[in-house]
N, C-alpha and C. Protein backbone atom coordinates (compact mmCIF):
# COMPACT_ATOMS: atom_id res chain seq x y z
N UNK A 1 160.74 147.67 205.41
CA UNK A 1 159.99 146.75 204.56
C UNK A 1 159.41 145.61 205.37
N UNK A 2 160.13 145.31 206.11
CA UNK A 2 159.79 144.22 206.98
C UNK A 2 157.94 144.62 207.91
N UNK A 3 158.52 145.66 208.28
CA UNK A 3 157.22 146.00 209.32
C UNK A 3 156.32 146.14 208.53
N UNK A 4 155.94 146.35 206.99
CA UNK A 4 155.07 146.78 205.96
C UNK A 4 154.20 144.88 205.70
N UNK A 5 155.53 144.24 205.29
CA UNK A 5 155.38 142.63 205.57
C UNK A 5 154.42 142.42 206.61
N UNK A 6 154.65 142.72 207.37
CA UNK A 6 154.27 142.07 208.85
C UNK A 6 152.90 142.75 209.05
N UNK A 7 152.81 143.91 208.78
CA UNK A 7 151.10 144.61 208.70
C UNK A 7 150.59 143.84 208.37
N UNK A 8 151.09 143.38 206.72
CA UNK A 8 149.70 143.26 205.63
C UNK A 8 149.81 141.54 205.45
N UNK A 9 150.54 140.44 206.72
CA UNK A 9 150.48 139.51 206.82
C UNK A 9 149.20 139.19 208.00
N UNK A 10 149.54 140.09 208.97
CA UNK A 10 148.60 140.39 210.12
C UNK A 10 146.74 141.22 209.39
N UNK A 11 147.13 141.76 208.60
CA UNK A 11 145.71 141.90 208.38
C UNK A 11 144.78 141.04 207.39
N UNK A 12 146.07 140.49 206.62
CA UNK A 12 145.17 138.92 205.66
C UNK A 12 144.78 138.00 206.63
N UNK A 13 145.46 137.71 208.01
CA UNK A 13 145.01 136.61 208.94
C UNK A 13 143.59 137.10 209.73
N UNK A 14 143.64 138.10 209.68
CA UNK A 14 142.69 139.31 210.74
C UNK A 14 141.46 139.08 209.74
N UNK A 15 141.23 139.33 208.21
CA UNK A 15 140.36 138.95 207.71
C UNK A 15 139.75 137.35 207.37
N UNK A 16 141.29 136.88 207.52
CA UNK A 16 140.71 134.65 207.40
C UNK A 16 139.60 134.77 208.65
N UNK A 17 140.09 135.02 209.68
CA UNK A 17 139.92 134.63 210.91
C UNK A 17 137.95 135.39 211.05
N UNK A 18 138.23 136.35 210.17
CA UNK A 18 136.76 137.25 210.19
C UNK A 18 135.61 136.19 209.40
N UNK A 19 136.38 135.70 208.48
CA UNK A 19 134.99 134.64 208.16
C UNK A 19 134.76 133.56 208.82
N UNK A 20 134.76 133.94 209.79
CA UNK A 20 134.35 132.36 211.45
C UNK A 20 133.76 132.97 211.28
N UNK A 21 133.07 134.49 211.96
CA UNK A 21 132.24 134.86 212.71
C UNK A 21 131.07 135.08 212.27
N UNK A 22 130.12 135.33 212.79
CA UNK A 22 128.67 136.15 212.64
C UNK A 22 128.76 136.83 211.89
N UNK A 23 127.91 136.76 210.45
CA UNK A 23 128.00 137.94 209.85
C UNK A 23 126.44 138.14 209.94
N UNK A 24 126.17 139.65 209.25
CA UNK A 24 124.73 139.86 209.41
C UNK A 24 124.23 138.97 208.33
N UNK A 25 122.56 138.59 208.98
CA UNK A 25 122.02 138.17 207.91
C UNK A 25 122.05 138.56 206.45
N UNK A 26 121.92 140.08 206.23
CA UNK A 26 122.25 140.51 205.22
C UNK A 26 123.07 140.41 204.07
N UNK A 27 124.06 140.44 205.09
CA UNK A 27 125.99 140.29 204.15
C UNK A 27 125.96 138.67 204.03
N UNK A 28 125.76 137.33 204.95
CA UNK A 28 126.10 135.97 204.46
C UNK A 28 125.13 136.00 203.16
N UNK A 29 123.89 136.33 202.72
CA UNK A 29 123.54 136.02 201.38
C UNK A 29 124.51 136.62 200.22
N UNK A 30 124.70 137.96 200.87
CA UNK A 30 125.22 138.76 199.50
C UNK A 30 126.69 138.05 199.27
N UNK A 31 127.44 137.22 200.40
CA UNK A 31 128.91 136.95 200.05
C UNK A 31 128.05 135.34 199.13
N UNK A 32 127.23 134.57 200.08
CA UNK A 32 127.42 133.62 198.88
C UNK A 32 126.65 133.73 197.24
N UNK A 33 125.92 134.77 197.17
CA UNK A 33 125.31 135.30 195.72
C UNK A 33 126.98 135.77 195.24
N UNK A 34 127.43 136.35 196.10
CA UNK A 34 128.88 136.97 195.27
C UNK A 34 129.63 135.22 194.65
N UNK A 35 129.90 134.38 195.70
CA UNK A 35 130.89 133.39 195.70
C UNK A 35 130.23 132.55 194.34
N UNK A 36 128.72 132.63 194.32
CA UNK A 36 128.10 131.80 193.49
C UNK A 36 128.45 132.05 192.07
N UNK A 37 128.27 133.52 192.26
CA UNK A 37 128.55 134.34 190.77
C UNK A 37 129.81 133.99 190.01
N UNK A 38 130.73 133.57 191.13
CA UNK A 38 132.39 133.46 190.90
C UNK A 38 132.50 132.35 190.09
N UNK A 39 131.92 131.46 190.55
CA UNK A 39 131.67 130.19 189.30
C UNK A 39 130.90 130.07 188.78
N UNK A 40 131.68 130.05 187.34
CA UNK A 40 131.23 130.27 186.35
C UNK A 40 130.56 129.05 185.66
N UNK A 41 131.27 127.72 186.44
CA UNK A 41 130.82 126.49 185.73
C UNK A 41 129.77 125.68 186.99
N UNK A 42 129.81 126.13 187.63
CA UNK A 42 128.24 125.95 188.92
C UNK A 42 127.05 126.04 188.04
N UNK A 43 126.29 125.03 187.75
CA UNK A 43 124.71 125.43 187.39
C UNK A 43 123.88 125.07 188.25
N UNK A 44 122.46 125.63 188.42
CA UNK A 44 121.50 125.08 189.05
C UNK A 44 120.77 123.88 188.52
N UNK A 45 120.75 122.65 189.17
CA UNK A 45 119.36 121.95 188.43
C UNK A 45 118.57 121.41 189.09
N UNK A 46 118.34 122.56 190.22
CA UNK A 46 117.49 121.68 191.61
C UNK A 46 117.61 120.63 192.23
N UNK A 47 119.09 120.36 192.35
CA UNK A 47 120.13 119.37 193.00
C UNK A 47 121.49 119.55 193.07
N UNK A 48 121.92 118.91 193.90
CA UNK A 48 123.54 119.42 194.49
C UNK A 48 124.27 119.96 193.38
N UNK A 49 124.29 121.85 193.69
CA UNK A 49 124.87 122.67 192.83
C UNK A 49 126.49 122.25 192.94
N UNK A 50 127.36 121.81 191.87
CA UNK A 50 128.60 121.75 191.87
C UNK A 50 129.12 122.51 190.64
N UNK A 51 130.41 122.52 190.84
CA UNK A 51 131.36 122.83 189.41
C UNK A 51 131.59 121.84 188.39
N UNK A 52 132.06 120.68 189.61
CA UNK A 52 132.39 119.31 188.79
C UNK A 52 132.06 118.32 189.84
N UNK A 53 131.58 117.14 189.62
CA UNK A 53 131.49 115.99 190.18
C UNK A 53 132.61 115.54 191.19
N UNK A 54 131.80 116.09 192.77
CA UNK A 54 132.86 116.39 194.06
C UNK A 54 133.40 117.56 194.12
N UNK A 55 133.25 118.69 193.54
CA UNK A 55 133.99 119.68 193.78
C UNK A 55 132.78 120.23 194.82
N UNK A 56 133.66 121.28 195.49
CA UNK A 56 132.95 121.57 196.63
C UNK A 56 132.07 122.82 196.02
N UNK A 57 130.55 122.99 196.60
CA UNK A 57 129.29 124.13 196.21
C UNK A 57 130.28 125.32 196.98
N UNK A 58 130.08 126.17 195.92
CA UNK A 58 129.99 127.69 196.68
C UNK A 58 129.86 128.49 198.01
N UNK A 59 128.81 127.73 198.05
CA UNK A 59 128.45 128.05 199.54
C UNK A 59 129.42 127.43 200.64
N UNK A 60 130.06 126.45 200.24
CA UNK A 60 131.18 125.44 201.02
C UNK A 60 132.36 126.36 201.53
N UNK A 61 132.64 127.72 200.57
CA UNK A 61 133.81 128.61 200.51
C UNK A 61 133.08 128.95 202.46
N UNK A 62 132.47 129.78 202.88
CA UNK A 62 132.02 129.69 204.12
C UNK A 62 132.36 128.65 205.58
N UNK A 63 132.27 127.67 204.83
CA UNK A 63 132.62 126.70 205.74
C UNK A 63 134.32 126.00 205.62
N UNK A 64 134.91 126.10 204.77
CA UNK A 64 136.39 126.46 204.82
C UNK A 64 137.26 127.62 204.87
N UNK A 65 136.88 127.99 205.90
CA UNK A 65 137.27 129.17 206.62
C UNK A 65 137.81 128.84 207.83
N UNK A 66 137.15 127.54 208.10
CA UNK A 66 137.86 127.23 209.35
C UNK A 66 137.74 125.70 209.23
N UNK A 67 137.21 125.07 208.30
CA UNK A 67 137.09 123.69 208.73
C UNK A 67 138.08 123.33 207.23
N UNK A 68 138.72 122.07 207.53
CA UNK A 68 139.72 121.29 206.95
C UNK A 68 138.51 120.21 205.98
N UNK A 69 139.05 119.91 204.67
CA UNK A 69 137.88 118.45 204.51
C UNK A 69 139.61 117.24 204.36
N UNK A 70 140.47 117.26 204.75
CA UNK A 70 141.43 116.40 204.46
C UNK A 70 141.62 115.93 206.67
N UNK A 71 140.89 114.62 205.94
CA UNK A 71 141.07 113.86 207.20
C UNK A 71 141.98 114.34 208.39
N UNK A 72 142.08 114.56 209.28
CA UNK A 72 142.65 114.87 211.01
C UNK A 72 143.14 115.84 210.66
N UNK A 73 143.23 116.47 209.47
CA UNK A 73 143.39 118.31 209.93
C UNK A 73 142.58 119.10 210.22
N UNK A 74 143.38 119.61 211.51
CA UNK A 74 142.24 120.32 211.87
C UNK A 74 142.30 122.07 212.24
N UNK A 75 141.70 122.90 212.01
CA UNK A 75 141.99 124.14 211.56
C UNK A 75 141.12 124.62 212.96
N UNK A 76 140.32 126.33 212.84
CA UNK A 76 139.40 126.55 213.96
C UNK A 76 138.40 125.47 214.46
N UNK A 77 137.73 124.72 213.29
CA UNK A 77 137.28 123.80 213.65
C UNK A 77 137.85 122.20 213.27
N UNK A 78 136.69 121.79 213.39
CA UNK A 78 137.08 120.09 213.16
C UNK A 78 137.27 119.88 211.57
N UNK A 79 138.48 118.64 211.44
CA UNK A 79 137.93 118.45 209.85
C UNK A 79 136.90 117.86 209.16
N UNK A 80 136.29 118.27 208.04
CA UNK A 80 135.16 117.71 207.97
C UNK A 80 135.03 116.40 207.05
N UNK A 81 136.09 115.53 206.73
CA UNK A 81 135.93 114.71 206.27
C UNK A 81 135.63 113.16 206.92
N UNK A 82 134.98 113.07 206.83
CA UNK A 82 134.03 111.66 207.38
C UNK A 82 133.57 111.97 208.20
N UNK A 83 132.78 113.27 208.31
CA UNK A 83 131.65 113.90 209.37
C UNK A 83 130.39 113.20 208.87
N UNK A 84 129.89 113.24 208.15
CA UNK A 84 128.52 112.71 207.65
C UNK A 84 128.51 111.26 207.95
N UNK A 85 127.21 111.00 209.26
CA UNK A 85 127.37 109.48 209.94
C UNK A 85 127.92 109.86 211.03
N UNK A 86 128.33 110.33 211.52
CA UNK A 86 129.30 110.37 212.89
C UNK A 86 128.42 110.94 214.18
N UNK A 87 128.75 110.84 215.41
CA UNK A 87 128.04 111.56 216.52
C UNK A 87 128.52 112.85 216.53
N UNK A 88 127.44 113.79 217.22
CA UNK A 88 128.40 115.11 216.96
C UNK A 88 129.80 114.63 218.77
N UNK A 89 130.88 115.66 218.42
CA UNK A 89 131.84 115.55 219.47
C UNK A 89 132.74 114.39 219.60
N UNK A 90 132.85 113.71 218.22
CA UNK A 90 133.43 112.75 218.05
C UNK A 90 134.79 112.51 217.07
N UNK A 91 134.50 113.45 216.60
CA UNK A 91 135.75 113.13 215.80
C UNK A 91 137.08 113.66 216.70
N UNK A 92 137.94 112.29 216.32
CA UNK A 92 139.24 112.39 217.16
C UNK A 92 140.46 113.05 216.96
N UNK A 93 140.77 113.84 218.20
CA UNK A 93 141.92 115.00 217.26
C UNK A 93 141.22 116.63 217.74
N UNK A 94 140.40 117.06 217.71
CA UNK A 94 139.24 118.39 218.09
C UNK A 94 139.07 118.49 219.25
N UNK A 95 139.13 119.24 220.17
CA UNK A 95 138.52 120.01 221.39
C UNK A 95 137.27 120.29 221.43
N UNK A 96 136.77 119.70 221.10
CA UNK A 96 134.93 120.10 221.30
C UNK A 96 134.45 120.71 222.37
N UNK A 97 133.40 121.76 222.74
CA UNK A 97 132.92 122.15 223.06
C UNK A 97 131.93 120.66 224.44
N UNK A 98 131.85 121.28 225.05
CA UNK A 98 130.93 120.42 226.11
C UNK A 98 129.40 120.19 225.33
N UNK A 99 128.99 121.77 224.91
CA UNK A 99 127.71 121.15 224.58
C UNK A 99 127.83 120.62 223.48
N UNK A 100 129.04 120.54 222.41
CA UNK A 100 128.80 119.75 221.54
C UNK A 100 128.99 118.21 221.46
N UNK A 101 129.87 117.74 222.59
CA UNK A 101 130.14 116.48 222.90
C UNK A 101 128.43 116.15 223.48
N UNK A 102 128.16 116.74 224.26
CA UNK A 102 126.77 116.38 225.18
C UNK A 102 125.49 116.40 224.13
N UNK A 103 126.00 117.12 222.70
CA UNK A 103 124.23 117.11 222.30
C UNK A 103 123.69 115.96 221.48
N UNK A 104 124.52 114.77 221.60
CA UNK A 104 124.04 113.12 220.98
C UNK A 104 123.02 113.60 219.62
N UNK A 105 124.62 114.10 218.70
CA UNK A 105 123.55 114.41 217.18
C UNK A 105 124.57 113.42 216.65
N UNK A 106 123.60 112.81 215.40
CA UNK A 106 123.85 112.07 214.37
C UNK A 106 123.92 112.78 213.51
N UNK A 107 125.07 113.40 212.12
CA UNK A 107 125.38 114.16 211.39
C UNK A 107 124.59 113.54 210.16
N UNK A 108 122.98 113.41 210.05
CA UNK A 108 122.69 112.78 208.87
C UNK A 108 121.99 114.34 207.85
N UNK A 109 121.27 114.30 207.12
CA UNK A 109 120.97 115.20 206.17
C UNK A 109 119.79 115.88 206.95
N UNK A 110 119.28 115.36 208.04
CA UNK A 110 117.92 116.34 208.62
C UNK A 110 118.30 116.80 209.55
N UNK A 111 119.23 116.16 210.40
CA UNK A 111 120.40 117.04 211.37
C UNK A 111 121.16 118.13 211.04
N UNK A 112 121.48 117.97 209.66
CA UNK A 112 122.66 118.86 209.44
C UNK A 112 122.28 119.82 208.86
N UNK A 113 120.89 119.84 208.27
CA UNK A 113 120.07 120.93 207.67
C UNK A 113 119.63 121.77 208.63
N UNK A 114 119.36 121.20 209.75
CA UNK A 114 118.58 121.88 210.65
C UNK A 114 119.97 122.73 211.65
N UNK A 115 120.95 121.92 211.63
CA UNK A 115 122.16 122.56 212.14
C UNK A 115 122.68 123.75 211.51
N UNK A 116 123.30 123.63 210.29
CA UNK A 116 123.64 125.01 209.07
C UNK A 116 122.66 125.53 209.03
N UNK A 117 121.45 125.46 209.52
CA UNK A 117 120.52 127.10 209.42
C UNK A 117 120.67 127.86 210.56
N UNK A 118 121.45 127.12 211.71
CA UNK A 118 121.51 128.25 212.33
C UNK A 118 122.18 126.83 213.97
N UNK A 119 123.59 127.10 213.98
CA UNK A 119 124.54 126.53 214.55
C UNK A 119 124.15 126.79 216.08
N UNK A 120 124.21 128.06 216.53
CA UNK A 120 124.24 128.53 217.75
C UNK A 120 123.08 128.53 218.34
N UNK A 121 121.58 128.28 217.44
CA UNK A 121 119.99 127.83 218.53
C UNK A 121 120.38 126.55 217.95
N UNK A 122 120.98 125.32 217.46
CA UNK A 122 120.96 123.48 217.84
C UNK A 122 121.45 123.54 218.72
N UNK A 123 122.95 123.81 219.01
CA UNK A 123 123.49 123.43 219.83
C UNK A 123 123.77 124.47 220.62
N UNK A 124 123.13 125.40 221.70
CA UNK A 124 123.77 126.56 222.60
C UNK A 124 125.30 126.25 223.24
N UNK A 125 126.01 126.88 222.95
CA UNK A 125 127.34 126.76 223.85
C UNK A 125 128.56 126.14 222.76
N UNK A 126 128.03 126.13 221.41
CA UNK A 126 128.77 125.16 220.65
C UNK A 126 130.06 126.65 220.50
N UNK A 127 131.06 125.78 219.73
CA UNK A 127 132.24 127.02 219.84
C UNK A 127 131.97 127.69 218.34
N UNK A 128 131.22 127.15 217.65
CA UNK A 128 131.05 127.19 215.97
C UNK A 128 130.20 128.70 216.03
N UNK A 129 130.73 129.93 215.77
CA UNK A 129 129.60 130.92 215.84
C UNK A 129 129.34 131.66 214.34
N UNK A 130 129.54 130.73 213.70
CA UNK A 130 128.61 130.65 211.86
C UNK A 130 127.09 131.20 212.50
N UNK A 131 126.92 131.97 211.40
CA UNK A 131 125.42 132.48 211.74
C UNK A 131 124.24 131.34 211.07
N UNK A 132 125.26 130.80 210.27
CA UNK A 132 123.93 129.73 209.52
C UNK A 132 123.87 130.33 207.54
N UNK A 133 123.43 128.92 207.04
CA UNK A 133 122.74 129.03 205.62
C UNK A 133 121.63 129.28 205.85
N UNK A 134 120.97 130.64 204.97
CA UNK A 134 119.57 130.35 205.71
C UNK A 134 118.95 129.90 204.25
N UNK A 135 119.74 129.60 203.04
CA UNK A 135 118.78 129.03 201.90
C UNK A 135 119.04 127.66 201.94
N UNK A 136 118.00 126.96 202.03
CA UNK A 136 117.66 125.85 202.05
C UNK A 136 118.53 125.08 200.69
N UNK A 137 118.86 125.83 199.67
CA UNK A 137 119.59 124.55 198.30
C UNK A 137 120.74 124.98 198.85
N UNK A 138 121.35 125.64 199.22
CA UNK A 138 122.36 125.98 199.42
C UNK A 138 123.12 124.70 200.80
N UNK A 139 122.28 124.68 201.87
CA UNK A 139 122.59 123.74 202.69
C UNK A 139 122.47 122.52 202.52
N UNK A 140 121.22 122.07 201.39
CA UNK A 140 121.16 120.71 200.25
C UNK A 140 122.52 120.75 199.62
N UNK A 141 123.07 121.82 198.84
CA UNK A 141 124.48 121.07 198.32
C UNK A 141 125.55 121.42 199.25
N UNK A 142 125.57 121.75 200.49
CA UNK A 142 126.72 121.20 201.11
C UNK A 142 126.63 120.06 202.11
N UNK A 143 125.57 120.02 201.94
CA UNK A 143 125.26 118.63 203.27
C UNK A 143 125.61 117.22 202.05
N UNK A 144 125.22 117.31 200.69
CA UNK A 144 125.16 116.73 199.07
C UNK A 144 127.26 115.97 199.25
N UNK A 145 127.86 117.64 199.38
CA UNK A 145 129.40 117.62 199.56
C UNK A 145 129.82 116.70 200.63
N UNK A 146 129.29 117.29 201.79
CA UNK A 146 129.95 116.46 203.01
C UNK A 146 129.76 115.08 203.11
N UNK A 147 128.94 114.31 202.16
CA UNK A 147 128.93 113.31 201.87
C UNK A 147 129.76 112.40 201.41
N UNK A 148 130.14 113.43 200.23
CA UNK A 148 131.51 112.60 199.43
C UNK A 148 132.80 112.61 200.46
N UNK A 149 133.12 113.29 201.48
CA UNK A 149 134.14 113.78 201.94
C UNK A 149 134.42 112.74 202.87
N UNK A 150 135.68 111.41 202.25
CA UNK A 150 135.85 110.27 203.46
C UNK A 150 137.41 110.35 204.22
């Protein structure tokens, strides 16, 4: 029983660990059309899609996969609470990447839009290998989120 344990502990981590990576363009829309679908109390009104006032967008499920929003925890990546305003390679506590310490970004809403569409052409060398949001409301309500997050 034990070794049965130990498989199917090793293959739930084997799949956490799978939503860091690159997925095809294809599959990141269809998981967040899936994630979107999941909530039920998410509406659109051509502004930061939420459930409830601060709850995190749909599309956010993606980016807690590896990132923490509860201050100095820190998971594959950095936590993301009181990222919005900050230099990139700054928050204290994280191993950053060289080019991410070196690429003197300001985490504001035209940075960070232009960053979540596609992580790995802003910053080459960054350790973050997210393929990117490539819908534009979608990166409006999590850039909307990372706001609230102090």
């Amino acid at each position: 029983m034990t070794s049965h344990f130990g498989a199917a502990a090793a293959l739930s981590f084997a799949l956490a660990l799978s939503a860091c990576g690159s997925p095809p363009a294809d599959k990141a829309s269809d998981t967040a059309s899936t994630a979107a679908s999941a909530t039920p109390a998410a509406t659109d009104t051509g502004t930061a899609t939420t459930a409830a006032a601060g709850a995190a967008p749909a599309a956010f499920a993606q980016c807690a996969a590896c990132h923490s929003t509860e201050k100095g925890k820190m998971g594959v990546g950095p936590s993301l609470a009181g990222v919005y305003g900050t230099k990139s390679g700054e928050i204290t506590g994280y191993a950053f990447s060289d080019a991410m310490k070196g690429a003197n970004l300001t985490w504001d809403d035209k940075t960070l839009d232009e960053y979540l569409s596609n992580p790995m052409k802003m910053v080459p060398g960054t350790k973050m290998t997210f393929a990117g949001l490539t819908d534009p409301a979608q990166r409006k309500d999590v850039i909307a989120y990372l706001k609230t997050l102090k």
